[in-house]
PDB file of N, CA and C in Angstrom:
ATOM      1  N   UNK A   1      13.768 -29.646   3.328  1.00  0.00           N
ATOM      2  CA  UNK A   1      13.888 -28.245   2.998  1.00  0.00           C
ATOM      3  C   UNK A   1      14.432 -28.143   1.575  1.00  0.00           C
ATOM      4  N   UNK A   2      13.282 -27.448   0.800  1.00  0.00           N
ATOM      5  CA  UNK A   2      14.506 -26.999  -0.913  1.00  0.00           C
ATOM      6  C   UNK A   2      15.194 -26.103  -0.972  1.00  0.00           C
ATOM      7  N   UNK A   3      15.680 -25.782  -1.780  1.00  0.00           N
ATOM      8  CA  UNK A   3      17.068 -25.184  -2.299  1.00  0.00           C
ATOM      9  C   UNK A   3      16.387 -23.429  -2.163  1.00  0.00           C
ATOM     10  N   UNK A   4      14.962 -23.762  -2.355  1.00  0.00           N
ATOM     11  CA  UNK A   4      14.195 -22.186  -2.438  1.00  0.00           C
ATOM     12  C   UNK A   4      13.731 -21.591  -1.107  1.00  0.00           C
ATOM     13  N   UNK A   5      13.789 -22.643  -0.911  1.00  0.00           N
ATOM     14  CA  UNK A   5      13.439 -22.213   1.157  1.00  0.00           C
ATOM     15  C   UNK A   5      14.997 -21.946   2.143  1.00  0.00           C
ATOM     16  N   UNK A   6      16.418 -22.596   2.106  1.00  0.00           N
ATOM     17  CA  UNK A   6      17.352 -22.089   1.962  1.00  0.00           C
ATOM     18  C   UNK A   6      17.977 -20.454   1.498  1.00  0.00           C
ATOM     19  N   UNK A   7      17.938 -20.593   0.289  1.00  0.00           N
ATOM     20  CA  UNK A   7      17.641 -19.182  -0.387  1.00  0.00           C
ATOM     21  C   UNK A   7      17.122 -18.137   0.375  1.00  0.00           C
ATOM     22  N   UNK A   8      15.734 -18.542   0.271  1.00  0.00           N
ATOM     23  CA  UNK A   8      15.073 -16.937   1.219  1.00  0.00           C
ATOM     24  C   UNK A   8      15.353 -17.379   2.309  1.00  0.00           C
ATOM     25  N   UNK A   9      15.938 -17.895   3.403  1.00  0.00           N
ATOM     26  CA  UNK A   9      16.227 -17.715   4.371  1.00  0.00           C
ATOM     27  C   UNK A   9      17.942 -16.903   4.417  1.00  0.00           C
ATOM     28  N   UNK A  10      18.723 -17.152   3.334  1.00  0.00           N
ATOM     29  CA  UNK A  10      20.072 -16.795   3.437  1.00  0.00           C
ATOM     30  C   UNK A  10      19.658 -14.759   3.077  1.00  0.00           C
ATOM     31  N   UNK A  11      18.697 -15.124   1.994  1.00  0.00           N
ATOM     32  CA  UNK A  11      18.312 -13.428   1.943  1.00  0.00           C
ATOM     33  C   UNK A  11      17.784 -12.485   3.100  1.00  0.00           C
ATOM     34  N   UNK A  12      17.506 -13.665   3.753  1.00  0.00           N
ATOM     35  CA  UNK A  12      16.773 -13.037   5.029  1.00  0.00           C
ATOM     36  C   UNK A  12      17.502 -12.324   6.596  1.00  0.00           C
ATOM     37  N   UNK A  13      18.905 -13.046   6.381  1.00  0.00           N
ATOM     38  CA  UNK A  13      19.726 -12.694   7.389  1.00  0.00           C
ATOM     39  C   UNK A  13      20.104 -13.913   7.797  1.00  0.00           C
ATOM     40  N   UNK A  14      19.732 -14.605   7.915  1.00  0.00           N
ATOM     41  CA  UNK A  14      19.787 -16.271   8.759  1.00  0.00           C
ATOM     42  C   UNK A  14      21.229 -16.394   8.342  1.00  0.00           C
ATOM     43  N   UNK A  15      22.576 -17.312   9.350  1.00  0.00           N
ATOM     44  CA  UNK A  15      23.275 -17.457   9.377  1.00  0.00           C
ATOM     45  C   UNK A  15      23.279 -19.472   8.924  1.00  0.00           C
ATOM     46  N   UNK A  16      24.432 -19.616   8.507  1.00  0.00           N
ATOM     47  CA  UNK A  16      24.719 -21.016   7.622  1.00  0.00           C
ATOM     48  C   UNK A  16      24.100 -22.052   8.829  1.00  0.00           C
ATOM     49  N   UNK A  17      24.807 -21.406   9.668  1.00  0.00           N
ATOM     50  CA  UNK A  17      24.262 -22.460  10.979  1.00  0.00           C
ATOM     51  C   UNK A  17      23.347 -22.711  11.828  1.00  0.00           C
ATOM     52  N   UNK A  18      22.530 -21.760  11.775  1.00  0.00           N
ATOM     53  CA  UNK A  18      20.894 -21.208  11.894  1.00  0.00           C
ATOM     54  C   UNK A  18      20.181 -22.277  10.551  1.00  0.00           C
ATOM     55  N   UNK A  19      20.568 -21.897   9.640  1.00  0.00           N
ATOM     56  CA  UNK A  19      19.900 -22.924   8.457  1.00  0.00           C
ATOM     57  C   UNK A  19      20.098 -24.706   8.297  1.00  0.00           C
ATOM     58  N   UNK A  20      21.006 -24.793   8.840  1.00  0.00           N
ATOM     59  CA  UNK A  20      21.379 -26.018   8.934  1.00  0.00           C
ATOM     60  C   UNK A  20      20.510 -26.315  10.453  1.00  0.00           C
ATOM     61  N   UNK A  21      20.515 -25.557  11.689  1.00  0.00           N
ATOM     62  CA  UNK A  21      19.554 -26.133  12.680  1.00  0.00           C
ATOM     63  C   UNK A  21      18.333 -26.160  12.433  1.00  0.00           C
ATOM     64  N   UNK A  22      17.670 -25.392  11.474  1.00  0.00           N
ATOM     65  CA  UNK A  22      16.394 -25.393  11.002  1.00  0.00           C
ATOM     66  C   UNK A  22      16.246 -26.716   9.996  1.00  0.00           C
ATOM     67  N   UNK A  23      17.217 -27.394   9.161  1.00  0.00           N
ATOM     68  CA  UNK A  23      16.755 -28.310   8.317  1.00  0.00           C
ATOM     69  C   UNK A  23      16.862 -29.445   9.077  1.00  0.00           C
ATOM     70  N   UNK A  24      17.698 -29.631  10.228  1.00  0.00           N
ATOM     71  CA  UNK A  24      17.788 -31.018  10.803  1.00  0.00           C
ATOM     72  C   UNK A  24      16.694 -30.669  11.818  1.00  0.00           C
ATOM     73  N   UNK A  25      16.020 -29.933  12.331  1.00  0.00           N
ATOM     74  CA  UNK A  25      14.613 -30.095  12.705  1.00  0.00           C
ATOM     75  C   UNK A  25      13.888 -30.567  11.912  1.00  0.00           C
ATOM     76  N   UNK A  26      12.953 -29.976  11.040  1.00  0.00           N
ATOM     77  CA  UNK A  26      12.220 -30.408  10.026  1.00  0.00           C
ATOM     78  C   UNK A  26      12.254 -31.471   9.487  1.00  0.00           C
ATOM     79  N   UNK A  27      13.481 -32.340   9.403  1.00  0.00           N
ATOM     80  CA  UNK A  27      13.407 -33.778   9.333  1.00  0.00           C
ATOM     81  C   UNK A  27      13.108 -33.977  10.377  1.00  0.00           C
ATOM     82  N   UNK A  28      13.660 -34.050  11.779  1.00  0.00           N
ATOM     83  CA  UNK A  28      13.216 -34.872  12.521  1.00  0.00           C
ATOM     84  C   UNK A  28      11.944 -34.908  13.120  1.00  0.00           C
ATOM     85  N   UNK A  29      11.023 -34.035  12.468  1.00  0.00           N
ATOM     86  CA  UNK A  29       9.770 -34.451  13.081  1.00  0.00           C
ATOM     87  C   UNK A  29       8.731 -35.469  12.722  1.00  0.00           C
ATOM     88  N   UNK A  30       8.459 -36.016  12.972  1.00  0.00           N
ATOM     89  CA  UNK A  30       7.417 -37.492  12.673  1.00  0.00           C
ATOM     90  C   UNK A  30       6.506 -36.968  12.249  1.00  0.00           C
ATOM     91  N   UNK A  31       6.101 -38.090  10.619  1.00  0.00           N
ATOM     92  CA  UNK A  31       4.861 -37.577   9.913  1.00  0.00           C
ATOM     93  C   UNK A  31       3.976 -38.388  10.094  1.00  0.00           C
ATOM     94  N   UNK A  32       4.244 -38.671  11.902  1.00  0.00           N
ATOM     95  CA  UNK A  32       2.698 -39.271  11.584  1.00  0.00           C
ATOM     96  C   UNK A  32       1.467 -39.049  12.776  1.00  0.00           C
ATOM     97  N   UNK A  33       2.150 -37.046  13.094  1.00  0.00           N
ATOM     98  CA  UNK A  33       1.714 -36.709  13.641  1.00  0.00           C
ATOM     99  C   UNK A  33       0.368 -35.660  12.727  1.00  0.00           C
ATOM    100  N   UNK A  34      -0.969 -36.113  13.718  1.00  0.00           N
ATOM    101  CA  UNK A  34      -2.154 -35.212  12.674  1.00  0.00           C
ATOM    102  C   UNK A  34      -2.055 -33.928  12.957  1.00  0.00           C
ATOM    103  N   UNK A  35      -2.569 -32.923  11.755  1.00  0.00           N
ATOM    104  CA  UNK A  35      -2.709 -32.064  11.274  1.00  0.00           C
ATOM    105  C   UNK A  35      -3.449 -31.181  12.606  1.00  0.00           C
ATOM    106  N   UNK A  36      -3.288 -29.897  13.471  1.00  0.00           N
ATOM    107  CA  UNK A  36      -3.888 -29.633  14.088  1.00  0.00           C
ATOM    108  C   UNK A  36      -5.526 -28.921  13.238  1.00  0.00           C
ATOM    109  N   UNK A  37      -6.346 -28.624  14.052  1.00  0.00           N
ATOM    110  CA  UNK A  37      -7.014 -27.420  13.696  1.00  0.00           C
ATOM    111  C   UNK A  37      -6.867 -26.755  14.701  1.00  0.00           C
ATOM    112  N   UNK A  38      -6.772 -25.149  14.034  1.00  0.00           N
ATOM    113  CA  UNK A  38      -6.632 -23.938  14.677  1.00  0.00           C
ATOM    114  C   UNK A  38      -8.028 -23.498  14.303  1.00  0.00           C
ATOM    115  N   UNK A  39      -8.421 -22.445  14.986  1.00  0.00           N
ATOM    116  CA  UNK A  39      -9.766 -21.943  15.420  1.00  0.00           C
ATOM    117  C   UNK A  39      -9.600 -20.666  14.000  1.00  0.00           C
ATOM    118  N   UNK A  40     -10.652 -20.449  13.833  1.00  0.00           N
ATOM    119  CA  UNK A  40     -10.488 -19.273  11.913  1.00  0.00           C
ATOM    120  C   UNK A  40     -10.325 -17.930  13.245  1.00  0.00           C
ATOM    121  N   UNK A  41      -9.500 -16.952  12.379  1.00  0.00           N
ATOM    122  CA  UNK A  41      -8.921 -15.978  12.939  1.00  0.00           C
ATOM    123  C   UNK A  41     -10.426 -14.981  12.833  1.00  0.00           C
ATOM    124  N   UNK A  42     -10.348 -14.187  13.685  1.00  0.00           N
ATOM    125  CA  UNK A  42     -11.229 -13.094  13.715  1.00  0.00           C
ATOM    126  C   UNK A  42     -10.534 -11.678  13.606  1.00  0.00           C
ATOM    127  N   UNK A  43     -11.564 -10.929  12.456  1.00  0.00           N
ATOM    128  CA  UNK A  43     -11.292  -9.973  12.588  1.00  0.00           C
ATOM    129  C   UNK A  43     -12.360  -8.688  13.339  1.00  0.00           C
ATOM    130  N   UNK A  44     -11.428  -7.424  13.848  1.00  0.00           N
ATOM    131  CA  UNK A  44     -12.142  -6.658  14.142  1.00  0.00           C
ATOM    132  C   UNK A  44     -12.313  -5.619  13.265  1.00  0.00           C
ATOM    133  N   UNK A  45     -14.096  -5.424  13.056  1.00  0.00           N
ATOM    134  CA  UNK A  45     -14.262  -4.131  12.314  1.00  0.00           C
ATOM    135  C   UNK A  45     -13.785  -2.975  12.465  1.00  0.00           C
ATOM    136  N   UNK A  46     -13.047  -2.011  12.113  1.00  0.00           N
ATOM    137  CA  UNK A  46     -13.327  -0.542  12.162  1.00  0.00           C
ATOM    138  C   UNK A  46     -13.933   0.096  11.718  1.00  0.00           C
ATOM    139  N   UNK A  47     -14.428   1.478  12.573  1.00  0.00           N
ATOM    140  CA  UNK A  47     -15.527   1.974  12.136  1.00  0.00           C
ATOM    141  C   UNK A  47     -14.781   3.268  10.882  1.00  0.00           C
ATOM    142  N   UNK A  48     -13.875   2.847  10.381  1.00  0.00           N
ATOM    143  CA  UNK A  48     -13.244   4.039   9.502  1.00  0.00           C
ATOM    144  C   UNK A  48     -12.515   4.795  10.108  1.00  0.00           C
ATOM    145  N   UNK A  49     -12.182   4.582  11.746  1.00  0.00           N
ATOM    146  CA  UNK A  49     -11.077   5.744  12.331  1.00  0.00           C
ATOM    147  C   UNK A  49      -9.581   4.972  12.343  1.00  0.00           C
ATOM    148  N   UNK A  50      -9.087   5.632  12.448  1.00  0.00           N
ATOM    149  CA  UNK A  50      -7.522   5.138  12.229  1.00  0.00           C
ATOM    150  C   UNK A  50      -7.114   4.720  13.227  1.00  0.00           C
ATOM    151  N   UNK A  51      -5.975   3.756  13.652  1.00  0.00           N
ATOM    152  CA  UNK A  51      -5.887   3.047  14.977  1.00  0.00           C
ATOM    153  C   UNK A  51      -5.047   3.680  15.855  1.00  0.00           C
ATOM    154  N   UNK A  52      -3.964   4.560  15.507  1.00  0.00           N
ATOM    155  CA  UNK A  52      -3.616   5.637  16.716  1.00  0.00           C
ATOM    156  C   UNK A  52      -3.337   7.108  16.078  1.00  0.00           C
ATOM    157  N   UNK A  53      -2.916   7.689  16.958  1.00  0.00           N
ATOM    158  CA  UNK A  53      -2.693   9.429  16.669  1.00  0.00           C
ATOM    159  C   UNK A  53      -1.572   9.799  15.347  1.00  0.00           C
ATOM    160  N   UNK A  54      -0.468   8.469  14.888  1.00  0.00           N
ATOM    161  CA  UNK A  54       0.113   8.579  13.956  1.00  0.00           C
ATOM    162  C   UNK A  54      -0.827   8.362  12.320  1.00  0.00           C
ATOM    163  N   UNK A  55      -2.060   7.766  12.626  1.00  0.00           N
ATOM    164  CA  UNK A  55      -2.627   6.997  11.462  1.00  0.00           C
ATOM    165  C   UNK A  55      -3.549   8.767  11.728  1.00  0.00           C
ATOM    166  N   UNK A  56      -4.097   9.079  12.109  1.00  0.00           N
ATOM    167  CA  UNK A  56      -4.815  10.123  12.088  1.00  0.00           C
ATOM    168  C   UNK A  56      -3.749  11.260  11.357  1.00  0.00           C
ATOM    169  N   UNK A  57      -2.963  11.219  11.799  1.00  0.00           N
ATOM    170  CA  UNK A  57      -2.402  12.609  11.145  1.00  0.00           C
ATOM    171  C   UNK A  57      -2.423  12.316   9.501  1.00  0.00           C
ATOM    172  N   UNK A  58      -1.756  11.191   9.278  1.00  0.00           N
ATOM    173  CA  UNK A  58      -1.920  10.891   8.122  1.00  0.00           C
ATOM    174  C   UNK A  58      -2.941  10.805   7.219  1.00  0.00           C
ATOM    175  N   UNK A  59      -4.290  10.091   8.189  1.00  0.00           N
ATOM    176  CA  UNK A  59      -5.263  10.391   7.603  1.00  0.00           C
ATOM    177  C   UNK A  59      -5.732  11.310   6.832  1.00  0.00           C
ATOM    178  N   UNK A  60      -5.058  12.891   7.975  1.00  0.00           N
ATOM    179  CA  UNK A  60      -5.954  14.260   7.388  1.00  0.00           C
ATOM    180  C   UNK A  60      -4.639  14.495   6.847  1.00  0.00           C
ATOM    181  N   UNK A  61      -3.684  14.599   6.328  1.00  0.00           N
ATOM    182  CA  UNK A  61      -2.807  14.619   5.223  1.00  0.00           C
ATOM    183  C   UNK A  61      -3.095  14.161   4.289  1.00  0.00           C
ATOM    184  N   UNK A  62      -3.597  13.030   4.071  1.00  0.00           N
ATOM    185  CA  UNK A  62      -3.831  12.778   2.634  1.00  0.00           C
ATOM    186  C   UNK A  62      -5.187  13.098   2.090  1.00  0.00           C
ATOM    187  N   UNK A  63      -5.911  13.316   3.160  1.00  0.00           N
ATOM    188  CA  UNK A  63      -7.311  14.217   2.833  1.00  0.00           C
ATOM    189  C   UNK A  63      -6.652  15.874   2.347  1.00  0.00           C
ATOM    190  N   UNK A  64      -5.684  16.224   2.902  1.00  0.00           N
ATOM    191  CA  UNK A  64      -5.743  17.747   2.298  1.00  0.00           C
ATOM    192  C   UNK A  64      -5.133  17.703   0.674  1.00  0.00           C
ATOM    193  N   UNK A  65      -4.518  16.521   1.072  1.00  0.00           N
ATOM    194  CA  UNK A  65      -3.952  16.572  -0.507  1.00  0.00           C
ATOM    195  C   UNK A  65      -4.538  16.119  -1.538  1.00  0.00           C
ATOM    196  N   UNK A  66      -5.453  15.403  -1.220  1.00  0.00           N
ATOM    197  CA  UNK A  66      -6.500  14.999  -2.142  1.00  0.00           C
ATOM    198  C   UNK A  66      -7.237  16.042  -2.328  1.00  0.00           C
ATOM    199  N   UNK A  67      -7.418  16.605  -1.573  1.00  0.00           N
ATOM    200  CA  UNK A  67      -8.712  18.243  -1.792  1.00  0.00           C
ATOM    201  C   UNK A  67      -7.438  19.175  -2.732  1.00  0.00           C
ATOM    202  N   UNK A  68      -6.027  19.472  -2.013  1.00  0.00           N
ATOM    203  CA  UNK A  68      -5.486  20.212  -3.555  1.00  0.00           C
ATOM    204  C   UNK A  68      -5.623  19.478  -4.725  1.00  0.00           C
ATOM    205  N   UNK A  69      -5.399  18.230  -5.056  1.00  0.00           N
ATOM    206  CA  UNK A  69      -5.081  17.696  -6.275  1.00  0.00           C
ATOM    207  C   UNK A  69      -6.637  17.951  -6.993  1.00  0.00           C
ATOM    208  N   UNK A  70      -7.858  17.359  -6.089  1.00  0.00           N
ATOM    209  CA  UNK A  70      -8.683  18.002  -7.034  1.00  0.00           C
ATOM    210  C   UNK A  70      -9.185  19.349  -7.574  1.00  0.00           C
ATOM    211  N   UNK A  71      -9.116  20.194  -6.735  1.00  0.00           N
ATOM    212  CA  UNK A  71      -9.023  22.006  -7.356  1.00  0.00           C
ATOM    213  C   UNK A  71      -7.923  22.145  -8.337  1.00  0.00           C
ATOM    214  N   UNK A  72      -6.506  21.974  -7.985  1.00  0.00           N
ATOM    215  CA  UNK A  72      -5.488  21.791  -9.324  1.00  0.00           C
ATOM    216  C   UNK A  72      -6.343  21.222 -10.801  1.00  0.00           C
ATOM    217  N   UNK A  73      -6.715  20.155 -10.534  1.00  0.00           N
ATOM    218  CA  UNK A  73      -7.269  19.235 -11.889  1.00  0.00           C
ATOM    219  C   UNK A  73      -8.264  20.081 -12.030  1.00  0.00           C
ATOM    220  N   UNK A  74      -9.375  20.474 -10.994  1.00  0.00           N
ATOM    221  CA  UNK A  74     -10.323  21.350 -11.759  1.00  0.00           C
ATOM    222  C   UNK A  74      -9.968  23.239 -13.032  1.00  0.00           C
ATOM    223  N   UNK A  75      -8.968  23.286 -11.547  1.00  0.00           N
ATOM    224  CA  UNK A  75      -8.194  24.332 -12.307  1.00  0.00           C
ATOM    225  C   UNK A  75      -7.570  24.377 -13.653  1.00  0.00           C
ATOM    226  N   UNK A  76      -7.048  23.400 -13.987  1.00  0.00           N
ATOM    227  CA  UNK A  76      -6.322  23.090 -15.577  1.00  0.00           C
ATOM    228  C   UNK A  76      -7.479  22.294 -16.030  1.00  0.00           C
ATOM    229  N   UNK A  77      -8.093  22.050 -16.015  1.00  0.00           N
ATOM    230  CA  UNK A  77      -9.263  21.344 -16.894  1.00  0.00           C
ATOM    231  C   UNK A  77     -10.194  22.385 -17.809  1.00  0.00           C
ATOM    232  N   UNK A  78     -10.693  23.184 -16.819  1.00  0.00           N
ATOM    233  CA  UNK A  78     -12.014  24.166 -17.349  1.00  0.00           C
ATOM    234  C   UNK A  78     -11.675  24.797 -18.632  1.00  0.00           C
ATOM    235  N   UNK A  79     -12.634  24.958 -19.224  1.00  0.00           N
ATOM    236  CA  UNK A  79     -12.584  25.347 -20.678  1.00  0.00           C
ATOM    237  C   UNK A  79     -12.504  26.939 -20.461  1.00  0.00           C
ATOM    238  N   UNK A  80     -11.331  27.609 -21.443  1.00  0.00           N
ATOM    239  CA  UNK A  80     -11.407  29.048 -21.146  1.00  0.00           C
ATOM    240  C   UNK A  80     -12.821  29.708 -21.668  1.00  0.00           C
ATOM    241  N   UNK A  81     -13.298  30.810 -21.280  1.00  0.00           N
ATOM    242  CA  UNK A  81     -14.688  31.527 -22.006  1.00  0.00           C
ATOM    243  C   UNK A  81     -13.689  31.256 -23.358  1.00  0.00           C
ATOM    244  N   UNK A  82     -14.937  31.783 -24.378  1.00  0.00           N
ATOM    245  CA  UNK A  82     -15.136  31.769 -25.565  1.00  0.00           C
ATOM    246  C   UNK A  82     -14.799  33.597 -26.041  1.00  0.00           C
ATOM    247  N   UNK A  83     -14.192  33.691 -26.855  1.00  0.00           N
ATOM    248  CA  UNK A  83     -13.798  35.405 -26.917  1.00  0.00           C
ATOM    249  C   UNK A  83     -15.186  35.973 -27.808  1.00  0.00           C
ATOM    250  N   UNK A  84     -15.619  37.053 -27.507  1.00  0.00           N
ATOM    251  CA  UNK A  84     -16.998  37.209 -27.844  1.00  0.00           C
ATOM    252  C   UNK A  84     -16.327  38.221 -29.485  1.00  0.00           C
ATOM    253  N   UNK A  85     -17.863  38.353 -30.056  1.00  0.00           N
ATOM    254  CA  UNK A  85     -17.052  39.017 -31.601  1.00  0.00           C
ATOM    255  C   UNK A  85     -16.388  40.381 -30.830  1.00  0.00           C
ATOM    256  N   UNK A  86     -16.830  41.282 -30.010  1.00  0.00           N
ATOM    257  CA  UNK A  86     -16.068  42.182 -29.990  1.00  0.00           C
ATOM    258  C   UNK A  86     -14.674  42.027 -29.484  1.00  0.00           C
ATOM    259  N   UNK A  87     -14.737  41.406 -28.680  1.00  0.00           N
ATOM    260  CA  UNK A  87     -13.109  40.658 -28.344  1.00  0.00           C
ATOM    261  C   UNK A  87     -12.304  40.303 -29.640  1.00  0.00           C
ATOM    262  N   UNK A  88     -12.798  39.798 -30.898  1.00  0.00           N
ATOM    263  CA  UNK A  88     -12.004  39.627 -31.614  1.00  0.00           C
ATOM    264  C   UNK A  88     -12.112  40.718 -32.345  1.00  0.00           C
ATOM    265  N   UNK A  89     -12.862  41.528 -32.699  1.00  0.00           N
ATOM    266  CA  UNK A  89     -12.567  42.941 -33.734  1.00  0.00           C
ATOM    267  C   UNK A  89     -11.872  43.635 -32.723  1.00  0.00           C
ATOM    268  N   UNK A  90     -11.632  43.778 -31.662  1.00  0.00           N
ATOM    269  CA  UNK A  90     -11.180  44.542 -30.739  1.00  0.00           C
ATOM    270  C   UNK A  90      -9.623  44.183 -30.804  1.00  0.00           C
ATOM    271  N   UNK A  91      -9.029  42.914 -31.115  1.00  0.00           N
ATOM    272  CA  UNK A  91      -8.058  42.483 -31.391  1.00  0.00           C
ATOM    273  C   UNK A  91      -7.219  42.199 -32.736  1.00  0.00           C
ATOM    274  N   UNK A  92      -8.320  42.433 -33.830  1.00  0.00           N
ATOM    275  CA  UNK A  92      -8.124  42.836 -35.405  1.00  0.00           C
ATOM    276  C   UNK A  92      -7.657  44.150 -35.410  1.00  0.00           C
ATOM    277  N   UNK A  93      -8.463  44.972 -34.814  1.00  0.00           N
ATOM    278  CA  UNK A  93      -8.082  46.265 -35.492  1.00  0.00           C
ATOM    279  C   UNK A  93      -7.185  47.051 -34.458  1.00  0.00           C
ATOM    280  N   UNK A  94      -6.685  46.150 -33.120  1.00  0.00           N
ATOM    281  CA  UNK A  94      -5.779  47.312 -32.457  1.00  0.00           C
ATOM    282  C   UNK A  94      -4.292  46.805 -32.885  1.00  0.00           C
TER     283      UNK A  94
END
């Protein structure tokens, strides 16, 4: 065990004596036992729905807020009209 694997275990909560039963394991296991293989993990697709009633709410929460943020941005973006000439003699001479 290094000094860096110690470490994050002391950050982790692990007690002095918890760490010390973990390093005198790890020696004592024989290296000249082979390497297992484990079977490759599978995943399951989703079809895009959320996995319970907490992920759904959230879902359509951040869908509404995405729909304000883009009307906001559209809102401050758009170019004001253009003031037509009478708009501006209308504003010269009053």
């Amino acid at each position: 065990m290094q000094i860096d694997d110690i470490l994050i275990l002391a950050r982790r909560g692990f007690t002095a004596e918890e760490i010390k039963a973990m390093a005198t394991r790890t020696e004592e296991k024989p290296a000249a036992e082979p390497p297992k293989e484990e079977a490759p993990a599978t995943f399951q697709k989703t079809e895009g729905k959320p996995a319970g009633p907490d992920l759904a709410a959230l879902a359509e929460e951040v869908k509404a807020l995405r729909t304000q943020m883009q009307a906001k941005a559209i809102r401050e973006n758009t170019m004001p009209e253009k003031p037509s000439v009478d708009d501006i003699l209308a504003g010269i001479l009053s």
